[in-house]
C-alpha atoms as a PDB file:
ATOM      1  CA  UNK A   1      38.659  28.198  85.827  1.00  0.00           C
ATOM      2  CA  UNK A   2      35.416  29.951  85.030  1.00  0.00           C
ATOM      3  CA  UNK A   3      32.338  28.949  84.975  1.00  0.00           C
ATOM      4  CA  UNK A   4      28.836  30.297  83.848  1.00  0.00           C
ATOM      5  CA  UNK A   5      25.394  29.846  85.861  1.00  0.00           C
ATOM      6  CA  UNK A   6      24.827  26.851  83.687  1.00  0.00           C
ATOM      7  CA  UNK A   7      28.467  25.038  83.887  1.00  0.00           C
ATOM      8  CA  UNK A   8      28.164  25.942  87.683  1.00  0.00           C
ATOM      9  CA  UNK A   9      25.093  24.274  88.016  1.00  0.00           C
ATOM     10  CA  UNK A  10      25.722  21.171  85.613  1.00  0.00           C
ATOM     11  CA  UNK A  11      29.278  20.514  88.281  1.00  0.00           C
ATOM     12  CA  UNK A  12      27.775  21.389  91.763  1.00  0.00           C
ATOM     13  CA  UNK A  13      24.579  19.670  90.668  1.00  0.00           C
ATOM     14  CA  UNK A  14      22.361  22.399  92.110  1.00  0.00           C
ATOM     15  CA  UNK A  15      19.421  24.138  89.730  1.00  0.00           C
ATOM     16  CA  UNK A  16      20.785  27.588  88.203  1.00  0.00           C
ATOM     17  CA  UNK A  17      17.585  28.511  89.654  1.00  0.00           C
ATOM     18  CA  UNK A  18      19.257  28.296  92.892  1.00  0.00           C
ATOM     19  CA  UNK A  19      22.472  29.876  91.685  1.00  0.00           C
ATOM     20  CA  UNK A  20      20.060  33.211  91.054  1.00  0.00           C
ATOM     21  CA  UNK A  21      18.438  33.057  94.399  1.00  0.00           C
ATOM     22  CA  UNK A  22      21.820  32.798  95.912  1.00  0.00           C
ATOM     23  CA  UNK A  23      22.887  35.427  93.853  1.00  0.00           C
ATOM     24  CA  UNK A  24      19.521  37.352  94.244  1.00  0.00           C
ATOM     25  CA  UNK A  25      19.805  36.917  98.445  1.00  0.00           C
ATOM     26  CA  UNK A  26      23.680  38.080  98.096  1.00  0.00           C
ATOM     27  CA  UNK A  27      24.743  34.331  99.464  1.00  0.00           C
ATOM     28  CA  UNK A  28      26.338  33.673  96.356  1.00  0.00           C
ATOM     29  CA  UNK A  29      27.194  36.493  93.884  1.00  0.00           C
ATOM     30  CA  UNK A  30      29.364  35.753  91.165  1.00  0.00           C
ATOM     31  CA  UNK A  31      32.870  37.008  90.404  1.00  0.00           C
ATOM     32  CA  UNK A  32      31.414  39.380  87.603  1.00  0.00           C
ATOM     33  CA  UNK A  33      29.491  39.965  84.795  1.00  0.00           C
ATOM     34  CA  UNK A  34      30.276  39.124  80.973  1.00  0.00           C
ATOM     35  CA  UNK A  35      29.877  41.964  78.522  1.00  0.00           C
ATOM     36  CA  UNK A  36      26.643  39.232  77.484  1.00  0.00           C
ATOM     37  CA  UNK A  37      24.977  39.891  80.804  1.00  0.00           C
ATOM     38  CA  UNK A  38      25.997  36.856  81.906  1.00  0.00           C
ATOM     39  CA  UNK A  39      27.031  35.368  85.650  1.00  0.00           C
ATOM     40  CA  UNK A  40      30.753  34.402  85.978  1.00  0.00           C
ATOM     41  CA  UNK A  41      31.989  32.468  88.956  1.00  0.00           C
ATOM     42  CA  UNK A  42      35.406  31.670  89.652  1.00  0.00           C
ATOM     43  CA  UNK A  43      37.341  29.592  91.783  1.00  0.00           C
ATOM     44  CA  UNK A  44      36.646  31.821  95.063  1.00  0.00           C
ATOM     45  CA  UNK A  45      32.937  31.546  94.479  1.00  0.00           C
ATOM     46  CA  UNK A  46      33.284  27.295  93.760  1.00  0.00           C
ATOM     47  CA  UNK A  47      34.542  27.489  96.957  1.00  0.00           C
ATOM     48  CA  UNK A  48      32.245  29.228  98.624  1.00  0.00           C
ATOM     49  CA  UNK A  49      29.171  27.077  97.117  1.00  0.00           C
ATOM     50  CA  UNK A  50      31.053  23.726  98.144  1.00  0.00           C
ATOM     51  CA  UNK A  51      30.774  25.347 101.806  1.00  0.00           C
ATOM     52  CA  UNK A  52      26.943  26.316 101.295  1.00  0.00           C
ATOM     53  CA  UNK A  53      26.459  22.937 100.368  1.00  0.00           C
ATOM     54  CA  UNK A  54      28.297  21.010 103.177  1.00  0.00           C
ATOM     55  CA  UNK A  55      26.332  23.587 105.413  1.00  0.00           C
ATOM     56  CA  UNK A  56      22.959  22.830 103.612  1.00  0.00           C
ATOM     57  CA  UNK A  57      23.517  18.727 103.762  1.00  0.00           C
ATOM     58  CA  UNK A  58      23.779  19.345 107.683  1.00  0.00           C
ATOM     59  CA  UNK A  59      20.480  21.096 107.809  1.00  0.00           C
ATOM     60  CA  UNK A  60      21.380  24.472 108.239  1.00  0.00           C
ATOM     61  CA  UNK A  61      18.525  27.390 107.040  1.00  0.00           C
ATOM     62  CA  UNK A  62      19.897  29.673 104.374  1.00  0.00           C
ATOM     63  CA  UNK A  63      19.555  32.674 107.010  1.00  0.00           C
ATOM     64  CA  UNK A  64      22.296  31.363 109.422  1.00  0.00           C
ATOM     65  CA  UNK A  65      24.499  29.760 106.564  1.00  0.00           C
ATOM     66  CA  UNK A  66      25.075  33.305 104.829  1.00  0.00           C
ATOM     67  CA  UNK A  67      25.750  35.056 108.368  1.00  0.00           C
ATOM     68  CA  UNK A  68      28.273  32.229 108.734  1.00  0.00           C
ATOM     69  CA  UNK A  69      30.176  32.605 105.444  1.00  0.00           C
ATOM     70  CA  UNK A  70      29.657  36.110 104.865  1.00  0.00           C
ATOM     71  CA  UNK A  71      31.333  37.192 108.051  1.00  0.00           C
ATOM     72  CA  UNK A  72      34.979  39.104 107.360  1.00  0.00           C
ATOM     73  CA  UNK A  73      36.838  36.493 109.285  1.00  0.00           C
ATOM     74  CA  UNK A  74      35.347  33.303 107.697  1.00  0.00           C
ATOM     75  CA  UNK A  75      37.927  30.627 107.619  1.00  0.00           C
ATOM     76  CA  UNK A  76      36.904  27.878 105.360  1.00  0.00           C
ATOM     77  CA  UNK A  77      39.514  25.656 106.368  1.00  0.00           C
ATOM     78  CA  UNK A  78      38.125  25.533 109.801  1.00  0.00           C
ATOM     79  CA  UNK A  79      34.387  25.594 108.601  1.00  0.00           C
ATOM     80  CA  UNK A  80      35.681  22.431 106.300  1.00  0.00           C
ATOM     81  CA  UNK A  81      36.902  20.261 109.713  1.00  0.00           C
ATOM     82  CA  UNK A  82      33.770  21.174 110.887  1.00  0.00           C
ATOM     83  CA  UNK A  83      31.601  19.784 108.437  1.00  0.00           C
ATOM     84  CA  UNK A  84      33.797  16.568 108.488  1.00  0.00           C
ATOM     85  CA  UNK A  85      33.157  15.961 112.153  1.00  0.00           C
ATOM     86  CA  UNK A  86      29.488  16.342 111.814  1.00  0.00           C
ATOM     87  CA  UNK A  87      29.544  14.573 108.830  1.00  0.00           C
ATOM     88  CA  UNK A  88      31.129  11.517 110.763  1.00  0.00           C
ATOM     89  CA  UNK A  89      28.263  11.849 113.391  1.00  0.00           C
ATOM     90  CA  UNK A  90      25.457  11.759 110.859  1.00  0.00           C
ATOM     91  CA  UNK A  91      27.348   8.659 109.233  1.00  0.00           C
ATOM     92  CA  UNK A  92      27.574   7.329 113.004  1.00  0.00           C
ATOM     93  CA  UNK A  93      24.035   7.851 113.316  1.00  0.00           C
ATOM     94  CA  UNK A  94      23.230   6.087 109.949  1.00  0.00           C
ATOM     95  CA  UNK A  95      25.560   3.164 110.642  1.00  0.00           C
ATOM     96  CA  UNK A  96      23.907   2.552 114.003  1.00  0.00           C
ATOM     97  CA  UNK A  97      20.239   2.777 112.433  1.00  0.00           C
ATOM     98  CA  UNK A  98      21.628   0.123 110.441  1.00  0.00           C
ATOM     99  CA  UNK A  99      23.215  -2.037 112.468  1.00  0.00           C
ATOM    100  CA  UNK A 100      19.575  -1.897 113.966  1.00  0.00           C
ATOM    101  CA  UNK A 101      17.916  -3.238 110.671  1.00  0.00           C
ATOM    102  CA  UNK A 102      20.670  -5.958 110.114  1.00  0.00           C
ATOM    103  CA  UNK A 103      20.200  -7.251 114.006  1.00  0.00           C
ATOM    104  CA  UNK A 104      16.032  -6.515 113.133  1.00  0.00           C
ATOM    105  CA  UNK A 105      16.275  -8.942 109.805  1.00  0.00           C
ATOM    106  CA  UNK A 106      18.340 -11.738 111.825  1.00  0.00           C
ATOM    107  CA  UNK A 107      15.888 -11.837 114.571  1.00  0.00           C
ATOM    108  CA  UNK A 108      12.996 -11.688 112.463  1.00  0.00           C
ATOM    109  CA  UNK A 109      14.291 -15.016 110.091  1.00  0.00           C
ATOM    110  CA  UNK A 110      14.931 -16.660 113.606  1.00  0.00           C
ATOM    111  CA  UNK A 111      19.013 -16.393 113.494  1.00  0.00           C
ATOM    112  CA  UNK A 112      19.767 -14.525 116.734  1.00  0.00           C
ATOM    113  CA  UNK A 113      17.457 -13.246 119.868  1.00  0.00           C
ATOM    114  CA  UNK A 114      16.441  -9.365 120.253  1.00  0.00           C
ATOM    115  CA  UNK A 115      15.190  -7.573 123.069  1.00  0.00           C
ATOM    116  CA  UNK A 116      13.363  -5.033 122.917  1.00  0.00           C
ATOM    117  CA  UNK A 117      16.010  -2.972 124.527  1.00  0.00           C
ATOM    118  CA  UNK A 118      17.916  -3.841 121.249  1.00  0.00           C
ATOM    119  CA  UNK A 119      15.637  -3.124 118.903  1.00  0.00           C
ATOM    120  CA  UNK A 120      14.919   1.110 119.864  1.00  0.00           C
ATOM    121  CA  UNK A 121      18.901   1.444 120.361  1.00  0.00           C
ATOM    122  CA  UNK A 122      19.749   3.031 117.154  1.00  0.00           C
ATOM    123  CA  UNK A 123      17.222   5.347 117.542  1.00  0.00           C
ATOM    124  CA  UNK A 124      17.863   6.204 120.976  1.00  0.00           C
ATOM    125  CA  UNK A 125      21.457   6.565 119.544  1.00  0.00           C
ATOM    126  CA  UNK A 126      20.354   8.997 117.051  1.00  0.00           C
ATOM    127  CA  UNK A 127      18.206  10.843 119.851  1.00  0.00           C
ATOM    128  CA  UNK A 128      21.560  11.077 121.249  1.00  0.00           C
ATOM    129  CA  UNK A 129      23.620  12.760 118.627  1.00  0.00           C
ATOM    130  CA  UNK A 130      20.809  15.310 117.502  1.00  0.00           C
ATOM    131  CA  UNK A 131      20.668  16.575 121.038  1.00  0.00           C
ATOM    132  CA  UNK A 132      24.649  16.400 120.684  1.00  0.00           C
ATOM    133  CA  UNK A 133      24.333  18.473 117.650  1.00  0.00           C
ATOM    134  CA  UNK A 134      21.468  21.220 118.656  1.00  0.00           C
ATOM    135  CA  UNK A 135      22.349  21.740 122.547  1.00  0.00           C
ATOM    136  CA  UNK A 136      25.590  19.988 123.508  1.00  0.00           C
ATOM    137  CA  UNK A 137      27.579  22.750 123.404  1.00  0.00           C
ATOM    138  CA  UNK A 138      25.152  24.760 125.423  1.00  0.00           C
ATOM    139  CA  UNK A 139      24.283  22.237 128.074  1.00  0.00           C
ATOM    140  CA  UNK A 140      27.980  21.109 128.459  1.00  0.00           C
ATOM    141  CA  UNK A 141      29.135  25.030 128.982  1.00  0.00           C
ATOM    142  CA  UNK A 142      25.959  25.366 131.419  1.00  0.00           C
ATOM    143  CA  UNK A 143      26.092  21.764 133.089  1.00  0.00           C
ATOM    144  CA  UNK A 144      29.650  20.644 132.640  1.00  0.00           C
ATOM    145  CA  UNK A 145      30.814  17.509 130.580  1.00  0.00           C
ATOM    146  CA  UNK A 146      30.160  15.216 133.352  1.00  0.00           C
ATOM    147  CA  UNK A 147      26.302  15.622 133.860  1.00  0.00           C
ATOM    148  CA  UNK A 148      25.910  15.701 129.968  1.00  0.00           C
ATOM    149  CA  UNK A 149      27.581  12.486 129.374  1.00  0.00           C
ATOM    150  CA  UNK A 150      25.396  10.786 132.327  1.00  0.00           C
ATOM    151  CA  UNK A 151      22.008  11.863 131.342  1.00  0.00           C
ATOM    152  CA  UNK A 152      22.987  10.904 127.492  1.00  0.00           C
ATOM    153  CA  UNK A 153      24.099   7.174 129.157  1.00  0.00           C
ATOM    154  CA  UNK A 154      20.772   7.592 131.131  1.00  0.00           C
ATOM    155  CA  UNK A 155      19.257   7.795 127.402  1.00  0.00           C
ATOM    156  CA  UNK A 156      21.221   4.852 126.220  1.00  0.00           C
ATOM    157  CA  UNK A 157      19.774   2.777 128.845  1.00  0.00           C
ATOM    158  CA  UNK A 158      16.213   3.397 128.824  1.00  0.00           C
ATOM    159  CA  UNK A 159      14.019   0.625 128.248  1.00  0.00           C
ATOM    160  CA  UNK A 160      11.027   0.795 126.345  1.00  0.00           C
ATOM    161  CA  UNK A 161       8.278   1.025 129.487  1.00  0.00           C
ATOM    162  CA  UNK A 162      10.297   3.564 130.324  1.00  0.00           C
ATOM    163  CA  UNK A 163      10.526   5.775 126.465  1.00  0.00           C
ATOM    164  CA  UNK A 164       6.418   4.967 126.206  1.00  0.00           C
ATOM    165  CA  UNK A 165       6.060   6.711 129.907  1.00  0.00           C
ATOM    166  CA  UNK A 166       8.138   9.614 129.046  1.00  0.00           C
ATOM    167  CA  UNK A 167       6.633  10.186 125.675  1.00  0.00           C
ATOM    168  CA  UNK A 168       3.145   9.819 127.568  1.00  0.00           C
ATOM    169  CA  UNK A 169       4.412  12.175 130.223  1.00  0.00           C
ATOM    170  CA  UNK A 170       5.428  14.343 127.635  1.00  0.00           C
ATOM    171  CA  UNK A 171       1.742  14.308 125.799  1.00  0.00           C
ATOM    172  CA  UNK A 172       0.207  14.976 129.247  1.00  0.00           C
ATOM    173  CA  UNK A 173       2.477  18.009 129.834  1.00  0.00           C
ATOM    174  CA  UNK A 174       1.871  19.853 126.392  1.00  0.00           C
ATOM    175  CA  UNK A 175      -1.558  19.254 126.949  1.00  0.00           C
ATOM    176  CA  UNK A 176      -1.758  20.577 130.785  1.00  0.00           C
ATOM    177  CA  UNK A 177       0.262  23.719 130.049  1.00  0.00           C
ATOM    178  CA  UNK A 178      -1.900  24.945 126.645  1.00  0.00           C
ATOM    179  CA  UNK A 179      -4.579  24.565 129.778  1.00  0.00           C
ATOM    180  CA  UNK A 180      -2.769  26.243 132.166  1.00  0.00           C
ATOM    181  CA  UNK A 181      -1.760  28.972 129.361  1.00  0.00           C
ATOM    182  CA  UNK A 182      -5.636  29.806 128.692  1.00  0.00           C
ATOM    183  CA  UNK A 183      -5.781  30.972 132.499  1.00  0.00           C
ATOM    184  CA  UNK A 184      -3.285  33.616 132.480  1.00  0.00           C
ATOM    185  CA  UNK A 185      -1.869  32.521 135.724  1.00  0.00           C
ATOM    186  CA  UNK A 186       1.569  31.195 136.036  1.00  0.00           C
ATOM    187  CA  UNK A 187       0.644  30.568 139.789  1.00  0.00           C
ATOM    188  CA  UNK A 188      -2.504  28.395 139.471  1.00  0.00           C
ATOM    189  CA  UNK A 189      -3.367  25.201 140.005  1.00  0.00           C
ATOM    190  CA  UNK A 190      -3.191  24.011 136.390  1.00  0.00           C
ATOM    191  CA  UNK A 191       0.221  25.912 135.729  1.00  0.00           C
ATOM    192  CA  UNK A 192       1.909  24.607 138.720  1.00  0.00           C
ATOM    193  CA  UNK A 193       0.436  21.116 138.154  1.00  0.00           C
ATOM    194  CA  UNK A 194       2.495  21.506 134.089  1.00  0.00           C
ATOM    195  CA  UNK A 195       5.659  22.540 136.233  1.00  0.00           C
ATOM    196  CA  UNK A 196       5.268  19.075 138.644  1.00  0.00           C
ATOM    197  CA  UNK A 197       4.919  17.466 135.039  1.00  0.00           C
ATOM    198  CA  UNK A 198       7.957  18.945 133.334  1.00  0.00           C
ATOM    199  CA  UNK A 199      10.093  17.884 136.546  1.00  0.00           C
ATOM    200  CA  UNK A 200       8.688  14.321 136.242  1.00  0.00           C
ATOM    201  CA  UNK A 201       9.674  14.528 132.633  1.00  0.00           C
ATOM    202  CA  UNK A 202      13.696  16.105 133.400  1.00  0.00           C
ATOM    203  CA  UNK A 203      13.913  12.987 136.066  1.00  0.00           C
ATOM    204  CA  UNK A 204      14.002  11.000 132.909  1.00  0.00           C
ATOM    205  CA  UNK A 205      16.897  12.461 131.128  1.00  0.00           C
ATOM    206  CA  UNK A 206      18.809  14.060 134.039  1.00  0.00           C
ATOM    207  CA  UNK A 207      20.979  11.833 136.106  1.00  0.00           C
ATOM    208  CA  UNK A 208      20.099  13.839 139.186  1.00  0.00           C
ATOM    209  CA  UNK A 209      17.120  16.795 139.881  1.00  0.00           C
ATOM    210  CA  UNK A 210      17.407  20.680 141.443  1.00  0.00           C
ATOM    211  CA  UNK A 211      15.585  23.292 141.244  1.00  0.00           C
ATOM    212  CA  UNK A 212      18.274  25.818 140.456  1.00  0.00           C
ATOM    213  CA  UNK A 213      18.962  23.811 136.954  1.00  0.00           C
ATOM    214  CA  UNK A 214      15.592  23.246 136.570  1.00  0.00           C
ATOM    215  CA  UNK A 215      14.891  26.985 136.851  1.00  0.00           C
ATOM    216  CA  UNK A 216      17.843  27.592 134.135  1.00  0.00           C
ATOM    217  CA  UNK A 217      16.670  25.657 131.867  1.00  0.00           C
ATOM    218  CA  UNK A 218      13.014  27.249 131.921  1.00  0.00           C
ATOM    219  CA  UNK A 219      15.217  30.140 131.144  1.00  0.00           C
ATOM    220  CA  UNK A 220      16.656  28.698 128.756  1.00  0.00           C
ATOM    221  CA  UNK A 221      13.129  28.130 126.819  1.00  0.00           C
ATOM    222  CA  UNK A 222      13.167  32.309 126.731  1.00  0.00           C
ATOM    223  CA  UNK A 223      16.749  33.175 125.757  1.00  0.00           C
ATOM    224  CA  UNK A 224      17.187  30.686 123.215  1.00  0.00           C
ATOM    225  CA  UNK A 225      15.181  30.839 120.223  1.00  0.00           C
ATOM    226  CA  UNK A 226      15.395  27.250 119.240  1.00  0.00           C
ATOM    227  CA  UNK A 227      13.603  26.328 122.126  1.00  0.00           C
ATOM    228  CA  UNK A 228      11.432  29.608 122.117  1.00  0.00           C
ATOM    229  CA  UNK A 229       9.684  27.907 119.095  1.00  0.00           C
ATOM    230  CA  UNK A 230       9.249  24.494 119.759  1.00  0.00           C
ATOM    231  CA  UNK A 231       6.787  25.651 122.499  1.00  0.00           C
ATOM    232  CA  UNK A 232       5.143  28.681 121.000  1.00  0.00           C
ATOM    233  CA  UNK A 233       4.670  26.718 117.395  1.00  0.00           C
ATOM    234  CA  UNK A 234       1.812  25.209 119.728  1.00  0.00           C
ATOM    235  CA  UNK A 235       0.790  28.752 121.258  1.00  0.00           C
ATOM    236  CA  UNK A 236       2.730  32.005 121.149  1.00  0.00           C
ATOM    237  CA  UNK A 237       4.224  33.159 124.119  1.00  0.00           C
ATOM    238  CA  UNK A 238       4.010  29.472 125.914  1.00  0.00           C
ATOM    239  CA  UNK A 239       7.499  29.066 125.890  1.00  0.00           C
ATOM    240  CA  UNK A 240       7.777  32.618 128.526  1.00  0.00           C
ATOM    241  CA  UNK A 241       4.304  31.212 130.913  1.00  0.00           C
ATOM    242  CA  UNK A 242       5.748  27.811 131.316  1.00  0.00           C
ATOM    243  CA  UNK A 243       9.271  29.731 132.387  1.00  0.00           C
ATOM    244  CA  UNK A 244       7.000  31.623 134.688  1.00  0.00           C
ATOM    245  CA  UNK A 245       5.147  29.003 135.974  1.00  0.00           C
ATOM    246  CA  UNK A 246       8.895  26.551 136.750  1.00  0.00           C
ATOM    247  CA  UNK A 247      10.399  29.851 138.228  1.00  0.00           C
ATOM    248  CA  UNK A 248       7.539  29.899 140.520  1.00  0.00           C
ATOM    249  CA  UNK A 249       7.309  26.281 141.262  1.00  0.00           C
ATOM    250  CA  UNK A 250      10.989  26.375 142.231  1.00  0.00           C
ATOM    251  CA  UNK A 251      11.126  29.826 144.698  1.00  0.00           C
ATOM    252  CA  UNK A 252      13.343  31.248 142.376  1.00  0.00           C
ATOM    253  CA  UNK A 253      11.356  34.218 141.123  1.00  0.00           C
ATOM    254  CA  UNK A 254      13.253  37.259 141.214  1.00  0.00           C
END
């Protein structure tokens, strides 16, 4: 079956102004054009939008969902169990966030104790499964399945003195290494003193500390762009000084 923009848009439940952009961006073009000038998609191209969407509802930019589907060896039956196993995360997620509200509602009206272990589990769940989703198949090629699985457990089981001293931890660090950054010196006090901090903060997540995988990680920070601009959203170029300043702090500058 055929469909114009308008049809397309009224069954996928997108705007036809996205159908253009798509078109316009060469995510999306349509199967050809009707003497009338108008758009015609067929059943390839219903396809293909069904995958842009499943890729979309997961979070994906535009960018890296058209150099997914636009590469010559796309297979959409693959891409398709892919969506449905991160689909059944995100409804794990959700069902755990709930289970959280019901258990939250119950304690409140006096029907069953909470502690306050209990009531940051869903989240810490959550925090779980987006790391999962973002890293886990970095960190469990780079650190094997074993160490991944203990410092998500280690995760699981922190209590909440423990999540308000990391996420203090955490506040102190950002702030000590935008310090550190102004001085230009990876070696100084200040930049060493960020390094100490960062440790402090891996000793929550990682089931065991060394230097060599702390100095990979920093590494890490540079090579992949994901982390690249979490820190240098805050300051460009932050992400390479703290790498210089861990590499340092752990002998293993080359």
């Amino acid at each position: 079956m055929e469909y114009t923009v308008h049809r397309l848009s009224r069954l996928a439940g997108v705007s036809a102004r996205t159908l253009r952009y798509y078109d316009q961006i060469g995510l999306l073009r349509p199967a050809r054009i009707s003497s009338s000038g108008y758009r015609i998609y067929g059943p390839a191209e219903v396809d293909l939008l069904q995958q842009i969407l499943f890729f979309r509802e997961l979070g994906f930019p535009l960018a890296e969902i058209q150099e997914a589907v636009t590469v010559p060896d796309f297979d959409q039956a693959k891409a398709l169990r892919e969506h449905r196993e991160k689909l059944l995360e995100k409804r794990a997620q959700l069902d755990a966030l709930i289970v959280n509200v019901d258990k939250s509602i119950a304690h409140k009206e006096g029907r069953i104790a909470m502690s306050d272990t209990d009531k940051f589990l869903g989240f810490k769940q959550k925090l779980v499964e987006e790391n999962e989703n973002k890293y886990g198949k970095e960190a469990r090629a780079k650190y094997g399945d074993e160490s991944v699985n203990k410092s998500n457990q280690k995760i699981l089981n922190m209590t909440r003195e423990e999540y308000d001293a990391v996420t203090k931890l955490n506040a102190e660090l950002m702030e000590t290494l935008a310090a550190a950054y102004k001085t230009g010196d990876p070696r100084g006090v200040l930049a060493q003193k960020a390094a100490d901090l960062h440790r402090q903060w891996l000793s929550y997540y990682w089931p065991a500390y060394n230097k060599e995988a702390h100095a990979g990680l920093a590494q890490m920070y540079v090579d992949d762009e994901r982390f690249t601009a979490y820190y240098d959203k805050e300051q460009q170029g932050l992400a390479a000084f703290l790498r210089d300043a861990i590499h340092i702090y752990t002998g293993q500058t080359k």
